[in-house]
C-alpha atoms as a PDB file:
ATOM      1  CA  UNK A   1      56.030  81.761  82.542  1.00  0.00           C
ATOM      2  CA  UNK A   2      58.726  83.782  81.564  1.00  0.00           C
ATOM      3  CA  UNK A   3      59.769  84.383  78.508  1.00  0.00           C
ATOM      4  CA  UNK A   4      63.022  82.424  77.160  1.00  0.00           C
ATOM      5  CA  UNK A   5      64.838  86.283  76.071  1.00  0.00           C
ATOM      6  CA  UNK A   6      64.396  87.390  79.336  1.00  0.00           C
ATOM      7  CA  UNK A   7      66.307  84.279  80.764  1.00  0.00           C
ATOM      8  CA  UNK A   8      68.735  84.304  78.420  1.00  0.00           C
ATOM      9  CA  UNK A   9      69.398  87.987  79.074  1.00  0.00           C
ATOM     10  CA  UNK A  10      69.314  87.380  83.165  1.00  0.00           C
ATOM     11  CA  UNK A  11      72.012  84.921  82.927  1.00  0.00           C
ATOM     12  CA  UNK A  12      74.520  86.896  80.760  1.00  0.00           C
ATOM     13  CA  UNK A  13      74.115  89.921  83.146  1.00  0.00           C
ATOM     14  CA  UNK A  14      74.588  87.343  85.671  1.00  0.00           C
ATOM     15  CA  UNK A  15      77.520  86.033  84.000  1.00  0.00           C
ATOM     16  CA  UNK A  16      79.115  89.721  83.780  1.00  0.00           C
ATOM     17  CA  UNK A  17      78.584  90.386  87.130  1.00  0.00           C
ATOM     18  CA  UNK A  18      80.276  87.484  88.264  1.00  0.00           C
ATOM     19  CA  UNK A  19      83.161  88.398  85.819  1.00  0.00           C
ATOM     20  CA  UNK A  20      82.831  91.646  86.667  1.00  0.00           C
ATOM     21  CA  UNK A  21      83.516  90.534  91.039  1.00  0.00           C
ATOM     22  CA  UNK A  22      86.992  89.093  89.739  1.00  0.00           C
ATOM     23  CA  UNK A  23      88.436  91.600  87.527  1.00  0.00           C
ATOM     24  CA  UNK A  24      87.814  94.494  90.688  1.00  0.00           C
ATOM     25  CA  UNK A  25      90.955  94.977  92.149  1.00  0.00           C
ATOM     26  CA  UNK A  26      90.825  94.563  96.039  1.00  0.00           C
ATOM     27  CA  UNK A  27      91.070  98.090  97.816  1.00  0.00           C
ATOM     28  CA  UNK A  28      91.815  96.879 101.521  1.00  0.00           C
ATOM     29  CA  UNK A  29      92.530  98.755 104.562  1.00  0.00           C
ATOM     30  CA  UNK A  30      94.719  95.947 105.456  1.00  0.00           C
ATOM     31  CA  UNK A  31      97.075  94.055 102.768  1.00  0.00           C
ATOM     32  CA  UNK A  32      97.014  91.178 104.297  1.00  0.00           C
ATOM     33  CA  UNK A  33      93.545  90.673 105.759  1.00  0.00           C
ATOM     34  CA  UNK A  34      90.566  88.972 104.404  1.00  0.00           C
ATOM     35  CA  UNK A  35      88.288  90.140 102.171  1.00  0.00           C
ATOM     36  CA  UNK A  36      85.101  88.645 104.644  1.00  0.00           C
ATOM     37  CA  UNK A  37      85.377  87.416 108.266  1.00  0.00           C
ATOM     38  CA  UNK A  38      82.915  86.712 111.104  1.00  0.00           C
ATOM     39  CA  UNK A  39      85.362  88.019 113.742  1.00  0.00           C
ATOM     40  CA  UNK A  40      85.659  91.261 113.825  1.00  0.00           C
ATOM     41  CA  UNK A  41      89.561  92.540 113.544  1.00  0.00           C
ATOM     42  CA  UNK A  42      89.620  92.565 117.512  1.00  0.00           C
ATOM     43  CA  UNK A  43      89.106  89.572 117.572  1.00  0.00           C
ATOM     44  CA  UNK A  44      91.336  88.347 114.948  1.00  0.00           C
ATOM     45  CA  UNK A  45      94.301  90.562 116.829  1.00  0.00           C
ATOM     46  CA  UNK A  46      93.422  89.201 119.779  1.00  0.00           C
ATOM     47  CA  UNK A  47      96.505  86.557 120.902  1.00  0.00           C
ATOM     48  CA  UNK A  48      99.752  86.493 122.320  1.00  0.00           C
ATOM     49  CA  UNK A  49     102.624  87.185 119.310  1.00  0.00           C
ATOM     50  CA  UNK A  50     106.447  86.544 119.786  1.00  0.00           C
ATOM     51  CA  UNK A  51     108.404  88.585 117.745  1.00  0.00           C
ATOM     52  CA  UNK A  52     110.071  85.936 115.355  1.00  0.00           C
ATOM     53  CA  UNK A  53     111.917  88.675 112.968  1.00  0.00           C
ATOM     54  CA  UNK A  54     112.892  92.508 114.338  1.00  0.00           C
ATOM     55  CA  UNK A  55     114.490  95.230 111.011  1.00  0.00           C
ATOM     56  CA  UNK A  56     115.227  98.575 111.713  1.00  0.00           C
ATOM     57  CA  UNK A  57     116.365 100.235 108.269  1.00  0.00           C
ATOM     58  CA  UNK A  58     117.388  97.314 107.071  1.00  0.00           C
ATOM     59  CA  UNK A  59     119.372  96.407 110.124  1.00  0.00           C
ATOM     60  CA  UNK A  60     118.452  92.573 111.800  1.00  0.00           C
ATOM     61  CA  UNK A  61     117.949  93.739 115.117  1.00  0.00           C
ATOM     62  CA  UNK A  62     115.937  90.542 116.035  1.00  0.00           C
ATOM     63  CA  UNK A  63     118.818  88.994 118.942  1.00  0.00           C
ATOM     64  CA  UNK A  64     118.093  92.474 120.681  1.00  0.00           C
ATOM     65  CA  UNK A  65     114.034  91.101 121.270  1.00  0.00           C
ATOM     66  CA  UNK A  66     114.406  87.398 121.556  1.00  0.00           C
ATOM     67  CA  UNK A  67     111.341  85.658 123.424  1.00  0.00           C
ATOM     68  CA  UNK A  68     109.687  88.895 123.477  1.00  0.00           C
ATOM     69  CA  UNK A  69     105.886  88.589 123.551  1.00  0.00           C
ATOM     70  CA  UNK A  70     103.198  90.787 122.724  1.00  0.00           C
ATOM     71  CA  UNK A  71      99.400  90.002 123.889  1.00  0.00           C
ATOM     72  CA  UNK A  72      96.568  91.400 123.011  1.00  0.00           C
ATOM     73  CA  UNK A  73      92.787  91.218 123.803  1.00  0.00           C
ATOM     74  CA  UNK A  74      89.399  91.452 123.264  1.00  0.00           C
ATOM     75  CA  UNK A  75      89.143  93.989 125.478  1.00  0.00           C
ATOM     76  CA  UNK A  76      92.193  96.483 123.477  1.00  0.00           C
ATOM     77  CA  UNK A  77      94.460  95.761 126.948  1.00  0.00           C
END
């Protein structure tokens, strides 16, 4: 039987660990990607894209690419 201290002290460290997960900033090789996936990035890639919005310097180039599509797959073809 453990001893009611010891609880008490497990679930404050607990407590500041948790805290501690959501004051980390996240440090991700990719902005916009999530934190934890089951598919691995190839997979995630892996599609057919149309260009929807084209900027050179600032410059709306996107008329210059329209119905343009990019695929990608599994297999990095």
């Amino acid at each position: 039987m453990k001893n009611v201290s010891t609880m008490k002290a497990g679930i404050i460290m607990l407590l500041l660990a948790t805290a501690s997960l959501f004051s980390i900033q996240r440090c991700n090789k990719y902005d916009d990607g999530p934190l934890v996936s089951i598919r691995s990035r190839t997979e995630r890639v892996s599609n057919t894209w149309k260009v929807e919005n084209y900027k050179v310097n600032n410059d709306d180039l996107t008329s210059l690419v329209t119905d343009y599509k990019e695929t990608f797959t599994k297999e990095n073809n």
